[in-house]
N, C-alpha and C. Protein backbone atom coordinates (compact mmCIF):
# COMPACT_ATOMS: atom_id res chain seq x y z
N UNK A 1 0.84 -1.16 0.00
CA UNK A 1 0.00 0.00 0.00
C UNK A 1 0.90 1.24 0.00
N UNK A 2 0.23 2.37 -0.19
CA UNK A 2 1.30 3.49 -0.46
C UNK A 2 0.86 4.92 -0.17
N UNK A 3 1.99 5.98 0.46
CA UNK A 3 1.30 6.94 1.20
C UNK A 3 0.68 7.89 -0.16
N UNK A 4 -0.23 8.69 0.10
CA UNK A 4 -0.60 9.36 -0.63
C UNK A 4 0.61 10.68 -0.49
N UNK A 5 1.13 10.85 0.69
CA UNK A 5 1.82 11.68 0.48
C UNK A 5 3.17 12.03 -1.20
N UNK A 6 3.18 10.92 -1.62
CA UNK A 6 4.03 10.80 -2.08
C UNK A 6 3.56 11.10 -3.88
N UNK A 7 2.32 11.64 -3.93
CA UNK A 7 1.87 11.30 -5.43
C UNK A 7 1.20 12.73 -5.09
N UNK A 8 0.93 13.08 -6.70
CA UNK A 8 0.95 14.63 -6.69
C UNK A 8 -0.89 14.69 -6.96
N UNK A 9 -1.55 13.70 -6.98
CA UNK A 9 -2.68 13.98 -7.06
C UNK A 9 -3.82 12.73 -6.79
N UNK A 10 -4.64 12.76 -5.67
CA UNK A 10 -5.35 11.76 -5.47
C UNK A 10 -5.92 10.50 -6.00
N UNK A 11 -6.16 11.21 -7.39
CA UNK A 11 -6.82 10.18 -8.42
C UNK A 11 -6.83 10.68 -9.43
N UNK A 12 -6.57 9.62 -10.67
CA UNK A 12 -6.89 10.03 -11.89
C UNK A 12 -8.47 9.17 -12.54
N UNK A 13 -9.17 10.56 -12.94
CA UNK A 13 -10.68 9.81 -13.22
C UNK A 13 -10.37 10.00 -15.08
N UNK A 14 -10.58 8.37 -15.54
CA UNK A 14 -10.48 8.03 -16.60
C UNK A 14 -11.61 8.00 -17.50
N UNK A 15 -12.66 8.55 -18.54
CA UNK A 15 -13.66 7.99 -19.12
C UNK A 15 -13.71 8.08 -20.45
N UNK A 16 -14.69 7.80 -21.34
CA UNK A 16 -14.67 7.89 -22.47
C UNK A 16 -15.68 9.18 -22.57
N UNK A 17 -15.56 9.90 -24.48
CA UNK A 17 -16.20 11.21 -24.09
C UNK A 17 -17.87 11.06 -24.31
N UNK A 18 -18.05 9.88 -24.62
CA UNK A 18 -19.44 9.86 -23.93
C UNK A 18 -20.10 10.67 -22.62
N UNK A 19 -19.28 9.80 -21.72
CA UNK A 19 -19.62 10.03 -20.43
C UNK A 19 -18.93 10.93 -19.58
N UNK A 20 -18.48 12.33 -20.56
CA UNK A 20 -18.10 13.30 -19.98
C UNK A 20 -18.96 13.94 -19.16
N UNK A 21 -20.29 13.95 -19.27
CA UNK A 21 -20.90 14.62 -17.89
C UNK A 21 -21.34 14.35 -16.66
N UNK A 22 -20.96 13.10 -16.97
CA UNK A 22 -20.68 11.77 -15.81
C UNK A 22 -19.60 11.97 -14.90
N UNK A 23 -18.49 12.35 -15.70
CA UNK A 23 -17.10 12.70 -15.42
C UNK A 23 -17.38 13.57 -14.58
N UNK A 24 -17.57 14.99 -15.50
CA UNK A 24 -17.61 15.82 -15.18
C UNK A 24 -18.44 16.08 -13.91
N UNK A 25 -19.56 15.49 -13.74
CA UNK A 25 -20.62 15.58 -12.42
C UNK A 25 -19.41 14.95 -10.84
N UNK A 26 -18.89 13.52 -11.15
CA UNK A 26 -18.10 12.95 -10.07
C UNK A 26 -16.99 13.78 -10.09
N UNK A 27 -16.30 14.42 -10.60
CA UNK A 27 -14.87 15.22 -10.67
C UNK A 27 -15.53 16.55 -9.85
N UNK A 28 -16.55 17.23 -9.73
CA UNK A 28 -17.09 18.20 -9.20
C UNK A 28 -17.29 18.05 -7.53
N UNK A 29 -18.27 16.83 -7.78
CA UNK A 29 -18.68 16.18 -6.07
C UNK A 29 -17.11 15.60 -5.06
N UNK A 30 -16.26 15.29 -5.98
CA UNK A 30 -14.73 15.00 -5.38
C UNK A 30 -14.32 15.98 -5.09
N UNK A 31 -14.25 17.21 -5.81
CA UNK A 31 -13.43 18.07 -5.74
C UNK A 31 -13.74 19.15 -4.88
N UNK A 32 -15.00 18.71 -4.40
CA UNK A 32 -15.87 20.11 -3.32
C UNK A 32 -15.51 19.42 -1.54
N UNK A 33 -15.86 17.97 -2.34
CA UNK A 33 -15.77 17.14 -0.82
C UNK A 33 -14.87 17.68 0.32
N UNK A 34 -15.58 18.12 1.41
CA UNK A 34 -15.17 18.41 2.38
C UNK A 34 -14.84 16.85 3.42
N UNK A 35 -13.88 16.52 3.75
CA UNK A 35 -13.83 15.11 4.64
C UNK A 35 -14.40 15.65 6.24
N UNK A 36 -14.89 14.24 6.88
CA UNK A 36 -15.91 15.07 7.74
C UNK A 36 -14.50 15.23 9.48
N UNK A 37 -14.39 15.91 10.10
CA UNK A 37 -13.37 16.26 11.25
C UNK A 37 -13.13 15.19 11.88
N UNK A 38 -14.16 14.41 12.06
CA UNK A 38 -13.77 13.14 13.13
C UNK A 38 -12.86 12.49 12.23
N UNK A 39 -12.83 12.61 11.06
CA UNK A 39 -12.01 11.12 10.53
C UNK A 39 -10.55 12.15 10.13
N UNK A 40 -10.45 13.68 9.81
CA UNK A 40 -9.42 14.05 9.64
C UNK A 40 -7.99 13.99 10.22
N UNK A 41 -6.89 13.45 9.76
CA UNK A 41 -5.47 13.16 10.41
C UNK A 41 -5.74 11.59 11.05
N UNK A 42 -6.94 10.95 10.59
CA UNK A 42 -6.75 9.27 11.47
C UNK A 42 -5.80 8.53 10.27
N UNK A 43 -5.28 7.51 10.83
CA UNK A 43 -3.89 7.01 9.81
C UNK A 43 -4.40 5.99 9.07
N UNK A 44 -4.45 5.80 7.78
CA UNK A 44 -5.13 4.52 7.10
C UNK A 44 -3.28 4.16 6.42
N UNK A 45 -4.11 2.19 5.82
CA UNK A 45 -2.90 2.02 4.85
C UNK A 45 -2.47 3.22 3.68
N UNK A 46 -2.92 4.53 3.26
CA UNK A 46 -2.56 5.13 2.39
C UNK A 46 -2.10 6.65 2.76
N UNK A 47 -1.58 6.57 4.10
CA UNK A 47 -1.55 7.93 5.06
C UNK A 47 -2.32 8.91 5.82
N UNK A 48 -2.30 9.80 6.01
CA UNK A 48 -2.95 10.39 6.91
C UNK A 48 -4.27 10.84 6.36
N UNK A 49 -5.23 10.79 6.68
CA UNK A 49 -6.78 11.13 6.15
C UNK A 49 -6.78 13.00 6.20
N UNK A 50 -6.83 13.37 4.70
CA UNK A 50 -6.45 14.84 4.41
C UNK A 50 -7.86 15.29 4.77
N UNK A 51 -7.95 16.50 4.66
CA UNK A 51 -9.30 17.56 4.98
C UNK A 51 -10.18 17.91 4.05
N UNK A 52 -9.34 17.31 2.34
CA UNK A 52 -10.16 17.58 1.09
C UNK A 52 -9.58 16.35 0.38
N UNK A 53 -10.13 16.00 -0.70
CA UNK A 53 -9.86 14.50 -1.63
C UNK A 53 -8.98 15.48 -3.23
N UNK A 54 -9.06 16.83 -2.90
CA UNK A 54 -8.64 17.19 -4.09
C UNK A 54 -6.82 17.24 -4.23
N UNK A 55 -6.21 17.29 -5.11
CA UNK A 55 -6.63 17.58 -6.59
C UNK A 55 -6.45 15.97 -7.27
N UNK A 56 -7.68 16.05 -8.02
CA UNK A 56 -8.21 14.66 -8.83
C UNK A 56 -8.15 15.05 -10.15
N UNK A 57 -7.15 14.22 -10.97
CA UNK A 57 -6.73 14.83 -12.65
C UNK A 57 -7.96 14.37 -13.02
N UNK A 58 -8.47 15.23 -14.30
CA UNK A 58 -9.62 15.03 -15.49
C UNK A 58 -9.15 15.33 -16.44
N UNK A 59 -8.72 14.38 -17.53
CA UNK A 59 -8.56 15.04 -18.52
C UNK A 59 -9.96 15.26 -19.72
N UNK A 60 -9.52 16.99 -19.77
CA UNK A 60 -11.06 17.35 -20.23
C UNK A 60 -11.19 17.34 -21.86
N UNK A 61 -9.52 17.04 -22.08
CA UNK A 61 -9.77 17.31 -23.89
C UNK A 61 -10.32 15.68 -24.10
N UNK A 62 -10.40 15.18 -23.69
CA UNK A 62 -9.83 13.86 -24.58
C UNK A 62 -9.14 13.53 -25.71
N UNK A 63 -8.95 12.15 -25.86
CA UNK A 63 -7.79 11.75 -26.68
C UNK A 63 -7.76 11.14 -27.56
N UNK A 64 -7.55 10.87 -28.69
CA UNK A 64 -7.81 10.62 -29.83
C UNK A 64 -7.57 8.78 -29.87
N UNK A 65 -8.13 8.35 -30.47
CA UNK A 65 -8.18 7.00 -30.39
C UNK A 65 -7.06 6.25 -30.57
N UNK A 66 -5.61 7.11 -31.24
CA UNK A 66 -4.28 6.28 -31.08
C UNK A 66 -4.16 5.67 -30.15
N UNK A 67 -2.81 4.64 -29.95
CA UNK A 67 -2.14 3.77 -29.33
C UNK A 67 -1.55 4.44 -28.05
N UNK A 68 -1.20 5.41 -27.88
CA UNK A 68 -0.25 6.10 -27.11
C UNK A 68 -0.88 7.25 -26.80
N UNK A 69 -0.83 7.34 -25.57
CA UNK A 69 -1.06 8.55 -24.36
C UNK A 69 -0.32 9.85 -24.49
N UNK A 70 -0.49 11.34 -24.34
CA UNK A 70 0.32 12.45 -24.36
C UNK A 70 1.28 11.82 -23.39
N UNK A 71 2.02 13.31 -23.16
CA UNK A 71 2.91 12.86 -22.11
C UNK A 71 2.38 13.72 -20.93
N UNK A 72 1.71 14.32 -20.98
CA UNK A 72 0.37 14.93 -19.78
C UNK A 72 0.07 14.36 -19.06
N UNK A 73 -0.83 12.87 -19.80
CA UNK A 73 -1.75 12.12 -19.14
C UNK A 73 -0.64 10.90 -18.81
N UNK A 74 0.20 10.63 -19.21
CA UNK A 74 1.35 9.86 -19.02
C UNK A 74 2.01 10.27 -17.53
N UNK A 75 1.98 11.09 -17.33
CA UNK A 75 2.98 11.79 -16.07
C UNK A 75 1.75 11.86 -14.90
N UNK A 76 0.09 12.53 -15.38
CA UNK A 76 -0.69 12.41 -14.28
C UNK A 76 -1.03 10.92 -13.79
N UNK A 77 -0.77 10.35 -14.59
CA UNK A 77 -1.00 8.19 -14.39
C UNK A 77 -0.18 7.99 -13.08
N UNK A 78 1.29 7.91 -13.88
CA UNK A 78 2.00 7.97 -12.57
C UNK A 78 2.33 8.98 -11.60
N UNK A 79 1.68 10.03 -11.57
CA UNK A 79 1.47 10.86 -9.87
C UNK A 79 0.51 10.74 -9.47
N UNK A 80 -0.76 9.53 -9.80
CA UNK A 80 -1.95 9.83 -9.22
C UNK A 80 -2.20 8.32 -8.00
N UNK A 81 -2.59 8.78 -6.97
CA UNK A 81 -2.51 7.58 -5.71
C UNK A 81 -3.34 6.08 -6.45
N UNK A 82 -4.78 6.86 -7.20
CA UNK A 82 -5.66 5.74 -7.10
C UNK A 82 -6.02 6.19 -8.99
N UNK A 83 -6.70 5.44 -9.63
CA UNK A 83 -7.59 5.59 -10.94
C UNK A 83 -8.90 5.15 -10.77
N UNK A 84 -9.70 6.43 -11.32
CA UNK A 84 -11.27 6.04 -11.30
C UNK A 84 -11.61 5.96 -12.32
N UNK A 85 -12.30 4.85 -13.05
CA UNK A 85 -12.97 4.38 -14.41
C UNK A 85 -14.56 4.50 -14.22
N UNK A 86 -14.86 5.50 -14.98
CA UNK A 86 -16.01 5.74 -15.54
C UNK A 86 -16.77 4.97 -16.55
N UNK A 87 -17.34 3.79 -16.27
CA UNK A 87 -17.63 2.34 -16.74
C UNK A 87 -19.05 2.18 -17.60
N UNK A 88 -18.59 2.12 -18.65
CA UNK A 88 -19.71 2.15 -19.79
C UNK A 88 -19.75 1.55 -20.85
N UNK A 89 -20.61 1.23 -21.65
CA UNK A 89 -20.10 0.56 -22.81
C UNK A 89 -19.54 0.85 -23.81
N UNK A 90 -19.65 2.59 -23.39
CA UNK A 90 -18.70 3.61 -24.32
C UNK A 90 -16.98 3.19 -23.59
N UNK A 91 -16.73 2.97 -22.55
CA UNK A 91 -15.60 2.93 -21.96
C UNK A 91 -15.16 1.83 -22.59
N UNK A 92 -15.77 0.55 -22.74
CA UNK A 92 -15.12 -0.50 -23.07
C UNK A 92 -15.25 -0.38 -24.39
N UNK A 93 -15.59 0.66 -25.29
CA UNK A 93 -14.85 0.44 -26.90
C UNK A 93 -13.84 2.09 -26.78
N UNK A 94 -13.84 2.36 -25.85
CA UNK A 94 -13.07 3.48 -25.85
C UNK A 94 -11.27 3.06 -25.56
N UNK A 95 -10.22 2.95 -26.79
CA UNK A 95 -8.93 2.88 -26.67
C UNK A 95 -8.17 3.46 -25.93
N UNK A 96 -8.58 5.06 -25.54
CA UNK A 96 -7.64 5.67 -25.06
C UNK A 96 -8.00 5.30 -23.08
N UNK A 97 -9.74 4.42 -22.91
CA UNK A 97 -9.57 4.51 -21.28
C UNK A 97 -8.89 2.92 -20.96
N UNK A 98 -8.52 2.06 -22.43
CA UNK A 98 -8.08 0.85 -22.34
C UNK A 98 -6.50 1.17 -22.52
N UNK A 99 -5.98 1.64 -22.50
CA UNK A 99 -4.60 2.83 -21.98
C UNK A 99 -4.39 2.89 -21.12
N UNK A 100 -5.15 4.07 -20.69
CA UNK A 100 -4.83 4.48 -19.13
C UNK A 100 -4.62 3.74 -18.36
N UNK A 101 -5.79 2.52 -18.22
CA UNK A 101 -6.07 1.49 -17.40
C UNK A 101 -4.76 0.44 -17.26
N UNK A 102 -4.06 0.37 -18.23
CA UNK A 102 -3.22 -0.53 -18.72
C UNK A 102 -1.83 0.05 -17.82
N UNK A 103 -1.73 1.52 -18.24
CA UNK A 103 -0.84 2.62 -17.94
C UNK A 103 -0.59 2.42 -16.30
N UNK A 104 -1.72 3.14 -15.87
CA UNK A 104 -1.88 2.75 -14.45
C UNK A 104 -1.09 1.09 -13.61
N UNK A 105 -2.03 0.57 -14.27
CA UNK A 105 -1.81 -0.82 -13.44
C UNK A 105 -0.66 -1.08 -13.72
N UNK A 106 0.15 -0.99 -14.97
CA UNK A 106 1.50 -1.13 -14.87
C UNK A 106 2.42 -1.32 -14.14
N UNK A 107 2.12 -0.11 -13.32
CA UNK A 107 3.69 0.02 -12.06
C UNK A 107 2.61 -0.20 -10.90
N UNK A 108 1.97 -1.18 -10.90
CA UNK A 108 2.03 -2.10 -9.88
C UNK A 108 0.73 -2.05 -8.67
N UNK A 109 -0.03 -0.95 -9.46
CA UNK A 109 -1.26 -0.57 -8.59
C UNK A 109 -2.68 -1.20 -8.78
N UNK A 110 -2.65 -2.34 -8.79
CA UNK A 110 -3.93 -3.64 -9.22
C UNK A 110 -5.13 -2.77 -8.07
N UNK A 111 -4.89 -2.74 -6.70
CA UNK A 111 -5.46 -2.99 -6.17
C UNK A 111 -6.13 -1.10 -5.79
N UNK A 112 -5.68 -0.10 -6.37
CA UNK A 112 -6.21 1.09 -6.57
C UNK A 112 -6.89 1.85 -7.45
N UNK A 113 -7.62 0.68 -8.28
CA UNK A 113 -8.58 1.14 -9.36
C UNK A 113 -10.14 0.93 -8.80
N UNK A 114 -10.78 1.94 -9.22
CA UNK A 114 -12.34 1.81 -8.61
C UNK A 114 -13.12 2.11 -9.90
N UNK A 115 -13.84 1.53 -9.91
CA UNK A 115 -15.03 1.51 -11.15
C UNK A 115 -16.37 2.23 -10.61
N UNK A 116 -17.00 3.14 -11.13
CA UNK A 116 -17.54 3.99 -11.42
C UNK A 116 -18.54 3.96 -12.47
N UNK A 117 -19.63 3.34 -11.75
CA UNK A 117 -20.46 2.25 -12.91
C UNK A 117 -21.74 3.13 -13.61
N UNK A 118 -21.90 3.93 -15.15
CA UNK A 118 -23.08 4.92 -14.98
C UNK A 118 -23.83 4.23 -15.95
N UNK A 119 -23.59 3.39 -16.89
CA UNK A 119 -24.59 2.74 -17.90
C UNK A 119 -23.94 0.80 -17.92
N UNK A 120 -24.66 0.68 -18.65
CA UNK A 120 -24.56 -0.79 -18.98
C UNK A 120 -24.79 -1.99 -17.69
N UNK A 121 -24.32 -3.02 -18.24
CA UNK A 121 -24.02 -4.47 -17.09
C UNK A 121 -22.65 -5.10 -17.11
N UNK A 122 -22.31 -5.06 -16.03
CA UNK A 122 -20.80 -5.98 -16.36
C UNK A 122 -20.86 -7.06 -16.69
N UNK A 123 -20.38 -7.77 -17.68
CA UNK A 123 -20.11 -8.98 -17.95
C UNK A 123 -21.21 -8.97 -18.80
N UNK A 124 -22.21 -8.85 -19.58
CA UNK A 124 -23.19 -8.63 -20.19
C UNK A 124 -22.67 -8.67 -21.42
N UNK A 125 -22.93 -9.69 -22.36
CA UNK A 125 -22.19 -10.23 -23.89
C UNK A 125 -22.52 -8.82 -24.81
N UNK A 126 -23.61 -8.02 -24.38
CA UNK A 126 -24.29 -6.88 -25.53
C UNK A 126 -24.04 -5.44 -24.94
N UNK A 127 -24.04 -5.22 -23.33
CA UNK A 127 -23.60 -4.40 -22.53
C UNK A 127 -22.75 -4.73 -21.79
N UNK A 128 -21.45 -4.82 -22.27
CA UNK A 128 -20.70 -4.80 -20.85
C UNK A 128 -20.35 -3.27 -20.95
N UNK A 129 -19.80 -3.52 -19.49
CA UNK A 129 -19.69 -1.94 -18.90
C UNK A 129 -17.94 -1.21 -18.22
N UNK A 130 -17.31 -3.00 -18.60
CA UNK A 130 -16.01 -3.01 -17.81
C UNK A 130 -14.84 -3.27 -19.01
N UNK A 131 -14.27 -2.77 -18.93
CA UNK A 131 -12.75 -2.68 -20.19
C UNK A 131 -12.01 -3.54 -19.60
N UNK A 132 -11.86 -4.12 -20.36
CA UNK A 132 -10.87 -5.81 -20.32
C UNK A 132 -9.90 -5.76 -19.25
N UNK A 133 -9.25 -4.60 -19.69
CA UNK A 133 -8.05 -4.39 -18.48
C UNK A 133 -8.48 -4.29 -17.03
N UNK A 134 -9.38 -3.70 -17.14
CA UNK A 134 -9.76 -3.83 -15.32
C UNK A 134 -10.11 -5.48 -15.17
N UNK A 135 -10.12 -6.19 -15.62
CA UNK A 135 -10.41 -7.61 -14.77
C UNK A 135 -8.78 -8.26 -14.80
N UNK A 136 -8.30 -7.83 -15.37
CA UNK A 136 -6.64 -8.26 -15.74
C UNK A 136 -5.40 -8.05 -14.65
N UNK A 137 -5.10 -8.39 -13.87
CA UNK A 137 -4.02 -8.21 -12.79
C UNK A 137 -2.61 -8.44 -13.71
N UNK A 138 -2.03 -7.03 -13.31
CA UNK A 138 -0.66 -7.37 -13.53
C UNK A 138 0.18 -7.43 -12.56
N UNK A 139 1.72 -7.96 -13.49
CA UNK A 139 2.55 -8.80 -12.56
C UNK A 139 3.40 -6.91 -12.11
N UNK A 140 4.73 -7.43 -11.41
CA UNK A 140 5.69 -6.48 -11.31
C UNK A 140 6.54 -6.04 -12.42
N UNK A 141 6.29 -6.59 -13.38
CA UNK A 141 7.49 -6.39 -14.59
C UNK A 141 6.17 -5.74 -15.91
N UNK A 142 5.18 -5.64 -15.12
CA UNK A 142 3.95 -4.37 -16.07
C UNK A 142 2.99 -5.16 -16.72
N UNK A 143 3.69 -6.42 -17.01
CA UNK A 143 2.95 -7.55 -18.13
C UNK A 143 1.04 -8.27 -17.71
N UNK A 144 0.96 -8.45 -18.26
CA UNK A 144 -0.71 -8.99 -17.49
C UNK A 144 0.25 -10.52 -17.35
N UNK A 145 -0.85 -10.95 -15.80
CA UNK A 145 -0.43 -11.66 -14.87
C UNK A 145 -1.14 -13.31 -15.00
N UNK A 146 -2.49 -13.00 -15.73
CA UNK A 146 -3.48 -14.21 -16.16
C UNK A 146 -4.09 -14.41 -15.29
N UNK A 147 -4.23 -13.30 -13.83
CA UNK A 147 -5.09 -13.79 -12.92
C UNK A 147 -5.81 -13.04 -12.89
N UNK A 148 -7.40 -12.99 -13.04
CA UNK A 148 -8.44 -12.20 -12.69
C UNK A 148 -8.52 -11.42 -11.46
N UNK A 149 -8.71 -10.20 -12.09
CA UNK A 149 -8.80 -8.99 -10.58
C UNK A 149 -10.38 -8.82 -11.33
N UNK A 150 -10.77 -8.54 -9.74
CA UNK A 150 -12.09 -8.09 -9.19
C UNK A 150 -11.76 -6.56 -9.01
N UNK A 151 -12.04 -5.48 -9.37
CA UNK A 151 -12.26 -4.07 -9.16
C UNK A 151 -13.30 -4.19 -8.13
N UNK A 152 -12.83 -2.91 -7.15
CA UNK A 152 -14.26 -2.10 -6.28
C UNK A 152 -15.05 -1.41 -7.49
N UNK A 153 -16.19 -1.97 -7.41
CA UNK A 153 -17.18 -1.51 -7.87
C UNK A 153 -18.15 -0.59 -7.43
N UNK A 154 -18.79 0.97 -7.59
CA UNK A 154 -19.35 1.48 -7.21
C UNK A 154 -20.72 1.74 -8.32
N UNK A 155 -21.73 1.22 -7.98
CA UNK A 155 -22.96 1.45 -9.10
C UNK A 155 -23.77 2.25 -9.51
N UNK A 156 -23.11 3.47 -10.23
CA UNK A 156 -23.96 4.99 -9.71
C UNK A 156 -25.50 4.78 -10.33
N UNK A 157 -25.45 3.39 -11.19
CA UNK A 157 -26.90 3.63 -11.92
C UNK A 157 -28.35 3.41 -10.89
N UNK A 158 -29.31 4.08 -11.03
CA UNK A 158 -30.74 4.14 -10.53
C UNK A 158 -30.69 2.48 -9.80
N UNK A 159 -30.89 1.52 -10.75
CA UNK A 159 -31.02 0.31 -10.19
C UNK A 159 -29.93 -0.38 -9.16
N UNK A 160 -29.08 -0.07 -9.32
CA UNK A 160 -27.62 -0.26 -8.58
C UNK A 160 -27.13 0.06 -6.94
N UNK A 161 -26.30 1.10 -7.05
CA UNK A 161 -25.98 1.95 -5.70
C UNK A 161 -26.59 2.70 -5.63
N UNK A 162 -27.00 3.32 -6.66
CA UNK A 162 -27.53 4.76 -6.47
C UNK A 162 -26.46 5.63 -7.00
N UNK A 163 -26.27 6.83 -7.03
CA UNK A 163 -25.13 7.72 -7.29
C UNK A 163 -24.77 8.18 -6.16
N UNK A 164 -25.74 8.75 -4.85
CA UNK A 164 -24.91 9.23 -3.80
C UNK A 164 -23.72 8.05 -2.51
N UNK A 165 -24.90 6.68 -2.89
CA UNK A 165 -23.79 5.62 -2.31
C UNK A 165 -22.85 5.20 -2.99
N UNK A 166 -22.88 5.56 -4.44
CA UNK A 166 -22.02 4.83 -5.05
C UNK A 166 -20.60 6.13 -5.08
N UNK A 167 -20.89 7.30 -4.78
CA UNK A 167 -20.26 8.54 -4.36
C UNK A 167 -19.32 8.34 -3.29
N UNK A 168 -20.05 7.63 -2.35
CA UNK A 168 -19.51 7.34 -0.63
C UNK A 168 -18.71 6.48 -0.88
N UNK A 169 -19.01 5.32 -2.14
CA UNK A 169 -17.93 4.09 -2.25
C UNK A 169 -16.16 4.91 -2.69
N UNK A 170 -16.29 5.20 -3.65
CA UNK A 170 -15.59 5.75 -4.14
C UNK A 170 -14.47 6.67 -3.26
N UNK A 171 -14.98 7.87 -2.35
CA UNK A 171 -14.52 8.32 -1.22
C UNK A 171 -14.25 7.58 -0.09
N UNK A 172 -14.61 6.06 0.45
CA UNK A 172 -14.33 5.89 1.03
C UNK A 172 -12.95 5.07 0.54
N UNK A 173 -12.78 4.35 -0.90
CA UNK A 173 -11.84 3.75 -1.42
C UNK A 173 -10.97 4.55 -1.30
N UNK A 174 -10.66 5.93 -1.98
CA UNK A 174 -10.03 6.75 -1.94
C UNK A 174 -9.43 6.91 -0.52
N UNK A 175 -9.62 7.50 0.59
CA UNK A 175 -9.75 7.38 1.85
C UNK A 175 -9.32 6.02 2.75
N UNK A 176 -9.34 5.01 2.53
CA UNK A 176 -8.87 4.33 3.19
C UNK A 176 -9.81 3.99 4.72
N UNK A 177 -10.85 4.34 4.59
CA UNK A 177 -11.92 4.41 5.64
C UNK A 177 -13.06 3.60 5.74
N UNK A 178 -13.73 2.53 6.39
CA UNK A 178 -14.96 1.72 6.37
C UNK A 178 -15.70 2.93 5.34
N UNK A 179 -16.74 2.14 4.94
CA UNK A 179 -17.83 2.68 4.18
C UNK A 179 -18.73 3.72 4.91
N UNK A 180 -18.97 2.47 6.27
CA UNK A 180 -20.18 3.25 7.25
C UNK A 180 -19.32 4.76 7.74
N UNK A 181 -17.98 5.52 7.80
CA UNK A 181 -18.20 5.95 8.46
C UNK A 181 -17.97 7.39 7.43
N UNK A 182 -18.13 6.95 5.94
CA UNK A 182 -18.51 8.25 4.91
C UNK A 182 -20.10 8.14 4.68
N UNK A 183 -21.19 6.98 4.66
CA UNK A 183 -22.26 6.79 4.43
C UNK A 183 -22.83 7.64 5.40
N UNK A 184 -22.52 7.81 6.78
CA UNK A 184 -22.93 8.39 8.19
C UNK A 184 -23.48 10.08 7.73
N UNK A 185 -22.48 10.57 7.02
CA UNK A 185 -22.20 11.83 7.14
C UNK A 185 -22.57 11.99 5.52
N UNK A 186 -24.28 12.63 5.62
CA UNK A 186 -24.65 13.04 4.73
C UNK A 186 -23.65 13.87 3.31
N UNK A 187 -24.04 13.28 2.32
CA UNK A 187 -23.15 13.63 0.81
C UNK A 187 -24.35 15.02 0.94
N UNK A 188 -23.40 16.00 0.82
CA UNK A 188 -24.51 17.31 0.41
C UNK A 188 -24.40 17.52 -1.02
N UNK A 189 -25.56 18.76 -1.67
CA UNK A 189 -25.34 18.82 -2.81
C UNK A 189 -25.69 18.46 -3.68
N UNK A 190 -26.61 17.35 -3.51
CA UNK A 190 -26.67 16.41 -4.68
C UNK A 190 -28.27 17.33 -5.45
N UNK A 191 -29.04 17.76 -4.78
CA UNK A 191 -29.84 18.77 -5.18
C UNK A 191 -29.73 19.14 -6.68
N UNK A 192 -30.25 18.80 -7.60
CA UNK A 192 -30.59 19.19 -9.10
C UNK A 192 -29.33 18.42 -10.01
N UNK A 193 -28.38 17.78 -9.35
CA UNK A 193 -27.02 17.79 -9.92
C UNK A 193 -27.66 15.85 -10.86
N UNK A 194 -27.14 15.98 -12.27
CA UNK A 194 -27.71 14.72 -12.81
C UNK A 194 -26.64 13.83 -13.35
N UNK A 195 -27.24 12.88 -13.67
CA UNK A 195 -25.63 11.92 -14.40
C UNK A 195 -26.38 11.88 -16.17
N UNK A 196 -25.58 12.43 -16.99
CA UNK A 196 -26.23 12.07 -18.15
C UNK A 196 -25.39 12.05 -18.81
């Protein structure tokens, strides 16, 4: 596990430009998040529990369907603690979030990707909702490993988590904190705010 101190930005939220206002809606609710006092400075496996979850990279241009990443999004990969995948069926024909994903897990971070679920079904032959690489564990030398990883899953859709629990999942992954004790402490805000 690894301190957050050491990476220049909490998370990198990955999606396809479908679901830029998806993005864009969770990159907003992260970036306002106030963490609640009782849990501020308590010590998790990923360091000290900060007072805000920000700064969380978005990249807002997106990227063109080549093989290869700028060197922008290349450099925010590796300074970012955790990666959030914005999980759709646009994501899984989208090349550049089957990149990142790849990018990321590379140097060795299997177990700091969170999925961010706004359309489709996982595993679903006509909807899936999950890009290959997230079920793929790699080894230490970057290569895929042949062993199936399970991602934290958060289900922002209606039928699912909901968006404000699936909000709390996410923050609490991030965080390093039981679920119950971000679920406790009302998500404000959510008032008019939509996923589309």
């Amino acid at each position: 596990m690894s301190d957050f101190s050491k990476y220049k930005y909490r998370a990198f939220l990955s999606s396809s430009h479908t679901d830029r206002k998806s993005a864009e809606w969770l990159h907003q609710r992260l970036d306002r998040y106030n963490v609640d006092e009782s849990l501020v400075g308590q010590q998790t496996p990923y360091g000290r529990v900060p007072n805000r979850l920000r700064p969380v990279f978005r990249d807002r241009e997106g990227l063109s369907a080549g093989p290869s990443l700028s060197s922008q999004i290349d450099e925010a990969l590796t300074t970012s603690s955790a990666l959030i995948v914005i999980c759709s069926p646009s994501a899984v024909r989208s090349q550049h979030v089957q990149q990142e994903i790849k990018t990321f897990k590379r140097r060795g971070s299997n177990d700091r990707v969170f999925c961010f679920i706004v359309d489709g079904v996982p595993h679903d032959p006509h909807r899936n909702c999950l890009p290959a690489p997230l079920l793929t564990r790699f080894d230490p030398a970057g290569d895929p490993a042949g062993q199936d990883c399970d991602p934290l899953a958060a289900d922002a859709r209606p039928d699912g988590d909901g968006r404000e629990l699936a909000l709390s999942k996410i923050i609490s992954g991030l965080l390093g904190v039981p679920l119950t004790a971000i679920w406790r402490v009302s998500v404000k805000g959510s008032a008019g705010d939509t996923l589309s």
